[in-house]
N, C-alpha and C. Protein backbone atom coordinates (compact mmCIF):
# COMPACT_ATOMS: atom_id res chain seq x y z
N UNK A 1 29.58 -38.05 -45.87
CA UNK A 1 28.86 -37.40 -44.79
C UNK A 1 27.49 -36.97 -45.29
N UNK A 2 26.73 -37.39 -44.37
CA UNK A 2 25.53 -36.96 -44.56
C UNK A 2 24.79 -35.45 -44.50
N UNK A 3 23.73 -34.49 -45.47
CA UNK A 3 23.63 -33.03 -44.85
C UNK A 3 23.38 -32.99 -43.62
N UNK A 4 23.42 -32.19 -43.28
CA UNK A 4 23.49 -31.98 -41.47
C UNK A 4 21.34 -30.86 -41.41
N UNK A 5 20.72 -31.30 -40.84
CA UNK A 5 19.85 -30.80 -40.73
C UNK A 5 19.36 -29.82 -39.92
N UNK A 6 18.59 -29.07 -39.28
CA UNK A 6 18.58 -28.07 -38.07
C UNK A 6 17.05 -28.56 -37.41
N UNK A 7 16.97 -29.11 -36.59
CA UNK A 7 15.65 -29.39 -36.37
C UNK A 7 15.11 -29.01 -34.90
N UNK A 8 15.77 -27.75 -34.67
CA UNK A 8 14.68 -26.99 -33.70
C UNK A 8 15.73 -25.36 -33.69
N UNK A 9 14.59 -24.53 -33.69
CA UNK A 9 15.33 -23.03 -33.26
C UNK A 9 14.91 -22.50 -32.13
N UNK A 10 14.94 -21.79 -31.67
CA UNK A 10 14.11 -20.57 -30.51
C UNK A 10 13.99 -19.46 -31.23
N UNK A 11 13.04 -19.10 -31.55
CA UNK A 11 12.97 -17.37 -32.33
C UNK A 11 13.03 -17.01 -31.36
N UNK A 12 12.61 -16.60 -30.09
CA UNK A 12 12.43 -15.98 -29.06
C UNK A 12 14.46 -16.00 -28.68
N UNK A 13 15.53 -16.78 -28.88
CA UNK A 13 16.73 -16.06 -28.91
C UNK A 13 17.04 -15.87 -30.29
N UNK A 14 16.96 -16.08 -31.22
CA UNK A 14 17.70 -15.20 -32.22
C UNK A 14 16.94 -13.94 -32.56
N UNK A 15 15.87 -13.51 -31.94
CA UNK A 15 15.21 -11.83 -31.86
C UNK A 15 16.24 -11.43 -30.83
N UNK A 16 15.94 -12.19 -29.65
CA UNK A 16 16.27 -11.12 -28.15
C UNK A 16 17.38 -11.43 -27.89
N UNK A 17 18.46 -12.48 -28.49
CA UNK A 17 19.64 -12.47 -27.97
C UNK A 17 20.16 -12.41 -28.58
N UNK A 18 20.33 -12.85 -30.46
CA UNK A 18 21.26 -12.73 -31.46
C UNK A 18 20.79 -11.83 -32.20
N UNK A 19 19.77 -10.97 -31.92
CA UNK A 19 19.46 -9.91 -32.91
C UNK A 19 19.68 -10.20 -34.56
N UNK A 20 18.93 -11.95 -34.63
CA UNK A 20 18.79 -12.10 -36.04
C UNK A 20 17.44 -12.16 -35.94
N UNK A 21 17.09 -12.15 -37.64
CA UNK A 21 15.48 -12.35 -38.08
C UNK A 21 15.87 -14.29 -38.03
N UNK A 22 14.76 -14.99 -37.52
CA UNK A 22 14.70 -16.30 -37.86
C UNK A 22 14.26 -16.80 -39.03
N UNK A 23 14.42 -16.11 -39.79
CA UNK A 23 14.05 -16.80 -40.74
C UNK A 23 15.37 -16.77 -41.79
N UNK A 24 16.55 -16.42 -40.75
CA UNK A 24 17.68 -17.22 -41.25
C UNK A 24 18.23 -18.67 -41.00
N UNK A 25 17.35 -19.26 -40.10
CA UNK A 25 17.65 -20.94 -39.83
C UNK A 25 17.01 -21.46 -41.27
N UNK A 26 16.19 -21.25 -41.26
CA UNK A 26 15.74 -21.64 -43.64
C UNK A 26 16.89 -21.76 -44.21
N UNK A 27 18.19 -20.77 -43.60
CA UNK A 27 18.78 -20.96 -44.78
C UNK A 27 20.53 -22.14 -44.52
N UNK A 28 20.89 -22.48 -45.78
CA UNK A 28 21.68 -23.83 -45.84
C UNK A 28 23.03 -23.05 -44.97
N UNK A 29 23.42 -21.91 -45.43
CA UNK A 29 24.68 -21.19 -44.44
C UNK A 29 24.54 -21.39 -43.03
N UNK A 30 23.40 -20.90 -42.66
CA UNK A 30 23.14 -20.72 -41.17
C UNK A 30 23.44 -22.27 -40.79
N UNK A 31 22.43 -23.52 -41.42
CA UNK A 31 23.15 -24.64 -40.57
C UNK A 31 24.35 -25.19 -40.44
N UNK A 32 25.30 -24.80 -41.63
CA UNK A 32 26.57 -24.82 -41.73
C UNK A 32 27.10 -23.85 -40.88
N UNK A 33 26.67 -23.28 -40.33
CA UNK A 33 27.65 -22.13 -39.30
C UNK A 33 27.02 -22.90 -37.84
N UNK A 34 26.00 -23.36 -37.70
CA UNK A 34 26.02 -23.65 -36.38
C UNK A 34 26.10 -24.95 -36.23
N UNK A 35 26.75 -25.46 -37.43
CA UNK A 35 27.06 -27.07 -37.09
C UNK A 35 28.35 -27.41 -37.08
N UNK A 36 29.11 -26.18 -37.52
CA UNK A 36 30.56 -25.87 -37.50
C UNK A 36 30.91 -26.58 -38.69
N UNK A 37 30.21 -26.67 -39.56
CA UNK A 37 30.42 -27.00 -41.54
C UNK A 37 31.26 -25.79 -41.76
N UNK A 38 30.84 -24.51 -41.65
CA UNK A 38 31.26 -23.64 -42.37
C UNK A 38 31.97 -22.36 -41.48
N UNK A 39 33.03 -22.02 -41.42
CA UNK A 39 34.39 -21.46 -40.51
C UNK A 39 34.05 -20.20 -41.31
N UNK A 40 33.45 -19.10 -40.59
CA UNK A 40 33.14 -17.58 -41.27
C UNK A 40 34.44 -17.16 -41.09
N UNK A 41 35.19 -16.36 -42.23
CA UNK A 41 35.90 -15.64 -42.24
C UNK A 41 36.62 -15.11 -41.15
N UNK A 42 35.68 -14.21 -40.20
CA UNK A 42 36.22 -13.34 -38.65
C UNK A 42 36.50 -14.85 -37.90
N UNK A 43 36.61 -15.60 -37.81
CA UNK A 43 36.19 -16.34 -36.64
C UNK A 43 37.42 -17.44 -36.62
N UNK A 44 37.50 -17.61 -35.68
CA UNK A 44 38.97 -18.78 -34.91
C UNK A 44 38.02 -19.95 -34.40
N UNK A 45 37.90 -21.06 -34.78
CA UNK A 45 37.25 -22.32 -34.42
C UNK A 45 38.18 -22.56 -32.88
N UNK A 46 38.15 -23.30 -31.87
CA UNK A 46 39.23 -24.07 -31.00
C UNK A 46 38.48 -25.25 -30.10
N UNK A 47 39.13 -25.58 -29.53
CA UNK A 47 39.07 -27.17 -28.43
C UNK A 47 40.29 -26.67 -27.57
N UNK A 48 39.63 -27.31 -26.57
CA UNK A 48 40.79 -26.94 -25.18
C UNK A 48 40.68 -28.67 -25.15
N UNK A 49 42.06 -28.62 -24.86
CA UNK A 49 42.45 -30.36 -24.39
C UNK A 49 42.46 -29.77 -22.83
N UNK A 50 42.49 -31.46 -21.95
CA UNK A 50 43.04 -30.86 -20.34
C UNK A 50 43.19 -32.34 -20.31
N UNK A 51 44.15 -31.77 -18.68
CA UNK A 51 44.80 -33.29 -18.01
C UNK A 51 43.73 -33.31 -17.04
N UNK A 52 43.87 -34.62 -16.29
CA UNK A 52 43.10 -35.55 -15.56
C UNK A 52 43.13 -37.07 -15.51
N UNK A 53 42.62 -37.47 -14.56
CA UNK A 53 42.90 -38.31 -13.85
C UNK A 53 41.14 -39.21 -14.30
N UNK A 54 41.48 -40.29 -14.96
CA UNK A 54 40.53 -41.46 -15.63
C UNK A 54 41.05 -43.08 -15.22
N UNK A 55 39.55 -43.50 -14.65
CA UNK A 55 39.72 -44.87 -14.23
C UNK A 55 41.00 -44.71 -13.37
N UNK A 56 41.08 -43.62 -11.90
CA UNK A 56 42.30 -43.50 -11.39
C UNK A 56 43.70 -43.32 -11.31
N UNK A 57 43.49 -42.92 -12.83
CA UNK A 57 45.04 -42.98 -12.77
C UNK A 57 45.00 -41.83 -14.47
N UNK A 58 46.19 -40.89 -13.43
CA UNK A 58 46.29 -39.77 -14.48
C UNK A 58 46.31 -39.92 -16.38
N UNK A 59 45.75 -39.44 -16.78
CA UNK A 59 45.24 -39.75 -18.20
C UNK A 59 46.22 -38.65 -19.29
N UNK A 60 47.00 -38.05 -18.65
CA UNK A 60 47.55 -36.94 -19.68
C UNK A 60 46.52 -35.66 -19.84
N UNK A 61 46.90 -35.99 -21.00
CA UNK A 61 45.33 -34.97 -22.23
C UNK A 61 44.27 -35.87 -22.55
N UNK A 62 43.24 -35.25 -21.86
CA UNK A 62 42.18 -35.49 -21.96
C UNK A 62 41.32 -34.51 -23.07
N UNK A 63 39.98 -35.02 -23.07
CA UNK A 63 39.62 -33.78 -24.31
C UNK A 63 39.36 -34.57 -26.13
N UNK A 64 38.71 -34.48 -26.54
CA UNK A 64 38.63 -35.12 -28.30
C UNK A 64 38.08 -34.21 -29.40
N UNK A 65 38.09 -32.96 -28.47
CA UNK A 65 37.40 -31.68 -29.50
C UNK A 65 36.02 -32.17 -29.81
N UNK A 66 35.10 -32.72 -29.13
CA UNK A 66 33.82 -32.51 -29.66
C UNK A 66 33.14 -31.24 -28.73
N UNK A 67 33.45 -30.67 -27.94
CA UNK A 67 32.85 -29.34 -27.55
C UNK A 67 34.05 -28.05 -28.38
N UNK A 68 33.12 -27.53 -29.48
CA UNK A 68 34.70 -26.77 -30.11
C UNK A 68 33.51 -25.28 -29.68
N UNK A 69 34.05 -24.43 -29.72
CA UNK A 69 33.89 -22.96 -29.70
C UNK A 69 34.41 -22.15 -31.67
N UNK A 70 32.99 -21.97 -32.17
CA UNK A 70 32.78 -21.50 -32.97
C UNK A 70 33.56 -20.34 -32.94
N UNK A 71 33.39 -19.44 -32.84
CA UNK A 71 34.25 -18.14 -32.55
C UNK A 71 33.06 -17.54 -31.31
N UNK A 72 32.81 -16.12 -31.65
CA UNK A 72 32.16 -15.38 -30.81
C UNK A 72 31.10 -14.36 -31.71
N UNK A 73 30.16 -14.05 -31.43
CA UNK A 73 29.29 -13.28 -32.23
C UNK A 73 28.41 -12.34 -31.25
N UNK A 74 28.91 -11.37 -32.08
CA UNK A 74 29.03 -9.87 -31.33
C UNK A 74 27.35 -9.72 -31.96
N UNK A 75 26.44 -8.95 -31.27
CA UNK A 75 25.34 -8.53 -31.19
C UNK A 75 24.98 -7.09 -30.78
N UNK A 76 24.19 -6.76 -31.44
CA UNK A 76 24.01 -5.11 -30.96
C UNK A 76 23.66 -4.47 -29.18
N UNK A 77 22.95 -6.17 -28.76
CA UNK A 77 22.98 -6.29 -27.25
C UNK A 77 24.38 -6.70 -26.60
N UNK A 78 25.22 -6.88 -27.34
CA UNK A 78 26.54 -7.52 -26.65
C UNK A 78 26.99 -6.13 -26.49
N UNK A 79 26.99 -4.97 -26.78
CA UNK A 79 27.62 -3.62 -27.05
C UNK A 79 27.14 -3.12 -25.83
């Protein structure tokens, strides 16, 4: 596998919505946490499978886990 790179941020949300300094995307953790490389301690990774109906005709479980939910990250604005 290739490193995984970060090639765009918004400072304007990690001031006003994640109440980080940006000049934690610089660093190699941060892209491992938002590329889902690296599973922080507090945090439960998941994928929701679902049923449905593909090319007409019911499919079971649907779903391949590429939309996963990191955990949740609490902010001093989330309070």
């Amino acid at each position: 596998m290739k490193d995984v790179r970060l090639v765009a941020i918004s400072a304007d949300v990690l001031i006003n919505i994640l109440d980080m300094d940006p000049s934690i995307a610089e660093t190699k953790e941060f892209v491992d946490w938002v590329s889902g490389n690296l599973v922080l301690d507090s945090s439960i990774p998941l994928a929701h499978r679902y049923g449905g109906y593909q090319f007409g005709h019911w499919a079971y479980q649907l779903g391949d886990g590429r939309a996963i939910s990191l955990g949740e990250y609490i902010s001093r604005y989330t309070c």
